[in-house]
Structures are given as C-alpha cells and as structure tokens.
N, C-alpha and C. Protein backbone atom coordinates (compact mmCIF):
# COMPACT_ATOMS: atom_id res chain seq x y z
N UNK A 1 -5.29 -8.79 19.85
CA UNK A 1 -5.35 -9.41 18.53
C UNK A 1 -6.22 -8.59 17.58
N UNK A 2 -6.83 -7.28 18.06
CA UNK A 2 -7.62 -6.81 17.44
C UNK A 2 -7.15 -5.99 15.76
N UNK A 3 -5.90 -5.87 16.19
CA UNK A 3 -5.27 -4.80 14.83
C UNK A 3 -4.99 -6.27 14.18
N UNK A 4 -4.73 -7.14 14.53
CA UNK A 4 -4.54 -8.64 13.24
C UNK A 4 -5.69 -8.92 12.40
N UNK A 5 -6.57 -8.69 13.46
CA UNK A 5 -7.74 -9.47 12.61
C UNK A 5 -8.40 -8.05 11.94
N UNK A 6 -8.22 -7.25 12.00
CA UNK A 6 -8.77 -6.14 11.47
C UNK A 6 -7.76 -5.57 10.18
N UNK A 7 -6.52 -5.94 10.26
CA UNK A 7 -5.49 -6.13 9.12
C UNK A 7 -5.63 -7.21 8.29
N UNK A 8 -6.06 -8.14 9.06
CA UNK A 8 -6.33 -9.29 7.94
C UNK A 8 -7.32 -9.68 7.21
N UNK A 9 -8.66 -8.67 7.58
CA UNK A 9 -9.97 -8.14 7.65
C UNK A 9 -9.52 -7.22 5.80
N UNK A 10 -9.11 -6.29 6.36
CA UNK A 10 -8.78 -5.14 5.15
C UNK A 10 -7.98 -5.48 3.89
N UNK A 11 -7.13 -6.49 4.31
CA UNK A 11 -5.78 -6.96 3.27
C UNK A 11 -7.06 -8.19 2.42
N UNK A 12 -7.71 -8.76 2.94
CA UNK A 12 -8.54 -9.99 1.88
C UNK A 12 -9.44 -8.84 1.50
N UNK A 13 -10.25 -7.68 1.63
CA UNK A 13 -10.93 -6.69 1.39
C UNK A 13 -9.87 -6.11 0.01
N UNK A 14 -9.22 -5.73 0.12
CA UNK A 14 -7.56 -4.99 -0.28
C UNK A 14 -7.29 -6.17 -2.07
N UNK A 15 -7.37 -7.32 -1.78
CA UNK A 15 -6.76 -8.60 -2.46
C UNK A 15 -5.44 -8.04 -2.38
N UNK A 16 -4.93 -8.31 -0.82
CA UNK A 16 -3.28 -8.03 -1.13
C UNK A 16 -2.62 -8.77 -0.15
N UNK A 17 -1.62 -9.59 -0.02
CA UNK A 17 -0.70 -10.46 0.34
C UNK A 17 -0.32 -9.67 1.24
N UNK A 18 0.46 -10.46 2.66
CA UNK A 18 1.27 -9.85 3.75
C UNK A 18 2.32 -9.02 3.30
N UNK A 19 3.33 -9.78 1.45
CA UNK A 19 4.44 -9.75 1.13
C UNK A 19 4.04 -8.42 0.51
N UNK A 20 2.83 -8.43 -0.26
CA UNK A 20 2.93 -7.46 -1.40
C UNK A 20 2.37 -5.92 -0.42
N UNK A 21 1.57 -6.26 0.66
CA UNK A 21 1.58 -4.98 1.42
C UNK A 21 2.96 -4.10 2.09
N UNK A 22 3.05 -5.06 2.39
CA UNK A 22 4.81 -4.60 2.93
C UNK A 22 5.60 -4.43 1.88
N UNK A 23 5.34 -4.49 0.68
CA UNK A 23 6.14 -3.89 -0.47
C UNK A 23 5.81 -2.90 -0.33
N UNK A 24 4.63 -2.32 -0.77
CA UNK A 24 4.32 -1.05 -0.91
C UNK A 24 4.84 -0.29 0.06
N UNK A 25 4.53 -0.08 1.64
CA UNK A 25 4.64 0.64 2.31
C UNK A 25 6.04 0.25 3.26
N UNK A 26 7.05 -0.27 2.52
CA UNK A 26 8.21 -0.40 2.88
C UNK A 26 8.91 -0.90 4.16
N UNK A 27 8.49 -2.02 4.46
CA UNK A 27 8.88 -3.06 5.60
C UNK A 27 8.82 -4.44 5.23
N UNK A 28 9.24 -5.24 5.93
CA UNK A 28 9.32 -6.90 5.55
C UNK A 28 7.87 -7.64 5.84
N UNK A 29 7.94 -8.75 5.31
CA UNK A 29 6.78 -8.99 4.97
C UNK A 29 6.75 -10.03 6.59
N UNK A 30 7.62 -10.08 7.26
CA UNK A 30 7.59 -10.69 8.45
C UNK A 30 7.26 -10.05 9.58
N UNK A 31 7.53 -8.58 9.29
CA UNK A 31 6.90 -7.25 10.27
C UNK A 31 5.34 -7.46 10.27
N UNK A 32 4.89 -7.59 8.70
CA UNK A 32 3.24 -7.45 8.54
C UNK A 32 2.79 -8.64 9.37
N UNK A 33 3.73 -9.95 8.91
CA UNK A 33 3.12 -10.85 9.65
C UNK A 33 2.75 -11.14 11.28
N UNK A 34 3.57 -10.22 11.62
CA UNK A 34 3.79 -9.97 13.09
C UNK A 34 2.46 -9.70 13.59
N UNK A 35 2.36 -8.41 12.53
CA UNK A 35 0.83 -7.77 12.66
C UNK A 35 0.11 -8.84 12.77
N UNK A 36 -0.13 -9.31 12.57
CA UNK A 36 -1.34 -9.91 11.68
C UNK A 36 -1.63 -11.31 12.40
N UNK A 37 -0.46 -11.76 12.83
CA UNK A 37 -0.73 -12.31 13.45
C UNK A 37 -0.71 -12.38 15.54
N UNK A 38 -0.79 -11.41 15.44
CA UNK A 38 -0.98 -10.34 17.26
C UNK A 38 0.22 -10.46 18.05
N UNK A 39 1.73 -10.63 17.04
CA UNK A 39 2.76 -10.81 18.02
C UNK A 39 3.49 -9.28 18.39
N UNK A 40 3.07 -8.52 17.21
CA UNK A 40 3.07 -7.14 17.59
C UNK A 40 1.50 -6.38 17.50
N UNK A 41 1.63 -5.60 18.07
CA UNK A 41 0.53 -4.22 18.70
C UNK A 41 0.72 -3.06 17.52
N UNK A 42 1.79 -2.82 17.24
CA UNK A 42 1.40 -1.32 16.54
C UNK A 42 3.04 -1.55 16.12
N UNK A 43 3.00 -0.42 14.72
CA UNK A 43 4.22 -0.19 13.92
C UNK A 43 4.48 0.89 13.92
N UNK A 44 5.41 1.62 13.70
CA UNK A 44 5.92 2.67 13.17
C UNK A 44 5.49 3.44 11.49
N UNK A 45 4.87 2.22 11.06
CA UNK A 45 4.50 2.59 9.57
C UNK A 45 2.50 2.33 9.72
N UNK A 46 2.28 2.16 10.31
CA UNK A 46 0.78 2.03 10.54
C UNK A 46 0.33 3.11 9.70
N UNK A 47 0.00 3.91 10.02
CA UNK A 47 -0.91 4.94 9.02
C UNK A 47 -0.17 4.77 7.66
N UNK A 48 0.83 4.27 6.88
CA UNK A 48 1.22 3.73 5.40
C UNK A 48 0.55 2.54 5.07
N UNK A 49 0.20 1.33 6.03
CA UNK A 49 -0.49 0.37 6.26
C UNK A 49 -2.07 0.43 5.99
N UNK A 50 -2.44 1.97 6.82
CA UNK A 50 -3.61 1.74 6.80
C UNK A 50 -4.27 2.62 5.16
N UNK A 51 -3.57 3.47 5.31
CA UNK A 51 -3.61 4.38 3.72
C UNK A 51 -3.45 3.24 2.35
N UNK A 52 -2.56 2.18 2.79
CA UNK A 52 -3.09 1.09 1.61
C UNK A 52 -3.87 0.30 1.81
N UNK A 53 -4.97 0.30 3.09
CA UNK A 53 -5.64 -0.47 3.13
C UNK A 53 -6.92 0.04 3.05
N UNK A 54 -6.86 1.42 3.10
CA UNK A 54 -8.21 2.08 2.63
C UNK A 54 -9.01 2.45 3.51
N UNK A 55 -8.44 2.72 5.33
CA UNK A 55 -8.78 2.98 6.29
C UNK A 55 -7.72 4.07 7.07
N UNK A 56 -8.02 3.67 8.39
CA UNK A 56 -7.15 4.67 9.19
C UNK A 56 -6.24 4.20 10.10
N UNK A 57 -5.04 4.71 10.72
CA UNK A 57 -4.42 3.64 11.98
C UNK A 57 -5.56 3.66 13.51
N UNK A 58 -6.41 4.98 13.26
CA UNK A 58 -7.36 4.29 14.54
C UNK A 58 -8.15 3.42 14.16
N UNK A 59 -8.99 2.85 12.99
CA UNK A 59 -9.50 1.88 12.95
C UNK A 59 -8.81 0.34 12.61
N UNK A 60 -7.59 0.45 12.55
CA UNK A 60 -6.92 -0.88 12.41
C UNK A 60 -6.72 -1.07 14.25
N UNK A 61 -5.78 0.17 14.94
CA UNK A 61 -6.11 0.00 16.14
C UNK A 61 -7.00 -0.76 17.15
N UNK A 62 -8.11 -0.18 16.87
CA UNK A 62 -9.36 -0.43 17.25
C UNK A 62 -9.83 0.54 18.78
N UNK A 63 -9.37 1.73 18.06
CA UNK A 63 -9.65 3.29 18.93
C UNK A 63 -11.60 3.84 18.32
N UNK A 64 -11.95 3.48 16.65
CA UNK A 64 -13.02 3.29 16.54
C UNK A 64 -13.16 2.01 15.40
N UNK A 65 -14.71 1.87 15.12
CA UNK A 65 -15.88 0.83 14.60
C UNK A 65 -15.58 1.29 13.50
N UNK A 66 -15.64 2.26 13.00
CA UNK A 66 -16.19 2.60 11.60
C UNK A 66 -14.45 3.00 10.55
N UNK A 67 -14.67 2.23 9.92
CA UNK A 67 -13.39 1.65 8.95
C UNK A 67 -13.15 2.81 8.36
N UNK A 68 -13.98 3.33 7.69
CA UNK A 68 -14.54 4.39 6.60
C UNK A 68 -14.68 5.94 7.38
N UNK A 69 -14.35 6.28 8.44
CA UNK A 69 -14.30 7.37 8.89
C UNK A 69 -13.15 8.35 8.91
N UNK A 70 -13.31 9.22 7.57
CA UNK A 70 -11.35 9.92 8.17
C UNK A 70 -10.49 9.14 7.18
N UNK A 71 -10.88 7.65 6.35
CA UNK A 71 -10.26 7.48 5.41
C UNK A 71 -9.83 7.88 4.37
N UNK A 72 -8.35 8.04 3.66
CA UNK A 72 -8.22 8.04 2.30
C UNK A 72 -9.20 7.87 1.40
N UNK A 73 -9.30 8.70 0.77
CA UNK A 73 -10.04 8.62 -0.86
C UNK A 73 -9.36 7.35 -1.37
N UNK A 74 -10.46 6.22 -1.94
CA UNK A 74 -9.54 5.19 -2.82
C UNK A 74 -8.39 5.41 -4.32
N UNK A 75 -7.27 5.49 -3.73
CA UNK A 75 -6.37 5.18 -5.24
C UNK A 75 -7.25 5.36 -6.49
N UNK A 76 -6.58 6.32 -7.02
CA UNK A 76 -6.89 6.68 -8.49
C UNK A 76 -6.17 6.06 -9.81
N UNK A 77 -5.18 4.87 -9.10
CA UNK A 77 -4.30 4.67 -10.06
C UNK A 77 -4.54 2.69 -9.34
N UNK A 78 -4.81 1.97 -10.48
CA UNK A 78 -4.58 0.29 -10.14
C UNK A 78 -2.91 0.27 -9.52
N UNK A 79 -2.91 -1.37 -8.84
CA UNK A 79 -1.46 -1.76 -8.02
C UNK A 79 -0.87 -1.85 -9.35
N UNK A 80 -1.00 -2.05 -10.34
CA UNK A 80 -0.04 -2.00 -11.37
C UNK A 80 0.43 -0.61 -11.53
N UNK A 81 0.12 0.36 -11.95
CA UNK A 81 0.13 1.71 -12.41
C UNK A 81 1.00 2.38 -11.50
N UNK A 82 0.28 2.25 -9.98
CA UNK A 82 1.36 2.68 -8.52
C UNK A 82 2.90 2.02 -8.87
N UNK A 83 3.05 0.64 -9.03
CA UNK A 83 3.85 -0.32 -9.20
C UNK A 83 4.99 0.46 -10.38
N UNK A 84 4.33 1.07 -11.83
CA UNK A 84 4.84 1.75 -12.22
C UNK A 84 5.56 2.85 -12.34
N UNK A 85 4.65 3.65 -11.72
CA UNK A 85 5.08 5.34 -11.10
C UNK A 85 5.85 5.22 -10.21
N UNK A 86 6.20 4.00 -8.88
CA UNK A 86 7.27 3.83 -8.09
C UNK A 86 8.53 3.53 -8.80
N UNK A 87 8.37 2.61 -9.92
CA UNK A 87 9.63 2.30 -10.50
C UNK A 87 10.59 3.46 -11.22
N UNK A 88 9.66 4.35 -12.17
CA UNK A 88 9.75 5.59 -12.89
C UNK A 88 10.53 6.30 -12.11
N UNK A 89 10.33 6.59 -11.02
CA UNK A 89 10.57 7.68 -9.80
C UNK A 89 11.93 7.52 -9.49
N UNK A 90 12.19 5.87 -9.63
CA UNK A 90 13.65 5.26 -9.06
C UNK A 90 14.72 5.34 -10.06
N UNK A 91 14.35 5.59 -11.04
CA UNK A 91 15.15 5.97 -12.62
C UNK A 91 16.08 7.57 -12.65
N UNK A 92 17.16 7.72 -13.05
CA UNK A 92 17.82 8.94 -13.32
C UNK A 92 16.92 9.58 -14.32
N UNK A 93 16.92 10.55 -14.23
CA UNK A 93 16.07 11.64 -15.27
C UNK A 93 16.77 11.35 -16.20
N UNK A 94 17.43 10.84 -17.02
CA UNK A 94 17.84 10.91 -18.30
C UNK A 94 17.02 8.92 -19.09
N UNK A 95 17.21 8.22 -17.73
CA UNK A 95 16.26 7.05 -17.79
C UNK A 95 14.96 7.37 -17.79
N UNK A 96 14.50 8.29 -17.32
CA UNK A 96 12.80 8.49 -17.09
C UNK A 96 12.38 9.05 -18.58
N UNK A 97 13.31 10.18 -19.55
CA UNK A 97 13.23 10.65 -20.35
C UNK A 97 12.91 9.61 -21.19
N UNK A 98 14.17 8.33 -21.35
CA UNK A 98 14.00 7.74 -23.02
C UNK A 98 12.87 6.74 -21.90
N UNK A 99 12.09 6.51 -21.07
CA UNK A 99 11.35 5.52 -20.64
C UNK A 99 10.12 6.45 -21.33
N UNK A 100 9.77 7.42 -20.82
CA UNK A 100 8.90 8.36 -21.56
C UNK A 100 8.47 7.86 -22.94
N UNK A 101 9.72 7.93 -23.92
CA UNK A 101 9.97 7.92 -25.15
C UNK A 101 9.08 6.82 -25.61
N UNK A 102 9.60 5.75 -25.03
CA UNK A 102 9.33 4.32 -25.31
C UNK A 102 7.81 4.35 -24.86
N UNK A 103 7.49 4.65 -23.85
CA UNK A 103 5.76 4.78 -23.16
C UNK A 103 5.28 5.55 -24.49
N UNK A 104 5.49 6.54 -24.74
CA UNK A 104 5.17 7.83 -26.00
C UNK A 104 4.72 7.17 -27.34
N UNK A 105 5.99 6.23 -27.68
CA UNK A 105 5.92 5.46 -29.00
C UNK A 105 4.86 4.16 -29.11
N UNK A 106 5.09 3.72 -27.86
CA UNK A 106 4.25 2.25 -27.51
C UNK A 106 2.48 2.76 -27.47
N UNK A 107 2.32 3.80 -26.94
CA UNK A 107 0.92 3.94 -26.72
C UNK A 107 0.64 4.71 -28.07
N UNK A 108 1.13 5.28 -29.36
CA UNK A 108 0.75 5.85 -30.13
C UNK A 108 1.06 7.96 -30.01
N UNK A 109 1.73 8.26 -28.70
CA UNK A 109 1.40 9.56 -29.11
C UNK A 109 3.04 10.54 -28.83
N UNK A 110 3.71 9.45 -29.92
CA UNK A 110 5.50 10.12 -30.32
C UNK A 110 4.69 11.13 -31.05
C-alpha cells in the first residue's frame, strides 16, 4: 500500500484530483485509482506520474525516504498554461497560427 499512500500523499501536496492527474499523464482516472488505492503496485506510466507529482518513481515506490531526491525541477508554467500549450500542440499549424493571432491581439502585442 505504500505507492497509494505516498500517491495520495503527493496528489493533496500537488492540489490535484485522481481524474485530473490521469489527464495529464494520459491514463484513466480508474488506473490512478487503482494506484492509490493498493489494488495495483506499479504502472507503466509511473515516472509521468511521478514528474507531475514533483518526485520520482523510486520515491512513490518506496525504493527511497526522500521525495525530493533526483526530482524534477518544479513546472515553470501553472496547470492552466500546461493545459494550454497541450491544447495548442493538438491544433493544425494553420489553427495554431490564427490562435496566435487572437492570443497576439487579446494580450495587446498585434
């Protein structure tokens, strides 16, 4: 049960939902729950898990103590902004262009 409670440890640390973690790092939010709640051991996406949680897959593991060892640098960009730049990304370049436009005009620097 140790990667649950140490996932569920990081995600109220995190302020982020089972649903909205598993958005990000691309699995169902019933996988996380799995986690989380000790019906599974380990994922295939763990280190995406732990990179949004601001640690490592050995310390969600519980291979070591120290959360903060070997971790990701914290996000330079808020869940909104990420939230953004994912959407942008999913756009045809000719959508990203007039989205540009509109970002360009809206913030003042058409």
């Amino acid at each position: 049960m140790l990667i649950g409670q140490r996932l569920a440890e990081r995600m109220q640390i995190a302020q982020l939902s089972q649903a909205e973690l598993a958005r990000r790092v691309g699995m169902s939010q019933q996988a996380v729950g799995k986690l989380v709640n000790g019906e599974s051991r380990s994922s295939p996406n763990l280190h995406k898990i732990a990179r949004e949680l601001g640690t490592t897959p050995a310390y969600l593991a519980g291979e070591t103590d120290d959360a903060n060892a070997g971790a990701p640098s914290p996000p330079t960009l808020s869940a909104a902004e990420r939230e953004l730049v994912d959407c942008f990304k999913a756009l045809e370049p000719d959508e990203q262009r007039s989205l540009l436009h509109v970002a360009r005009s809206m913030s003042g620097r058409s």
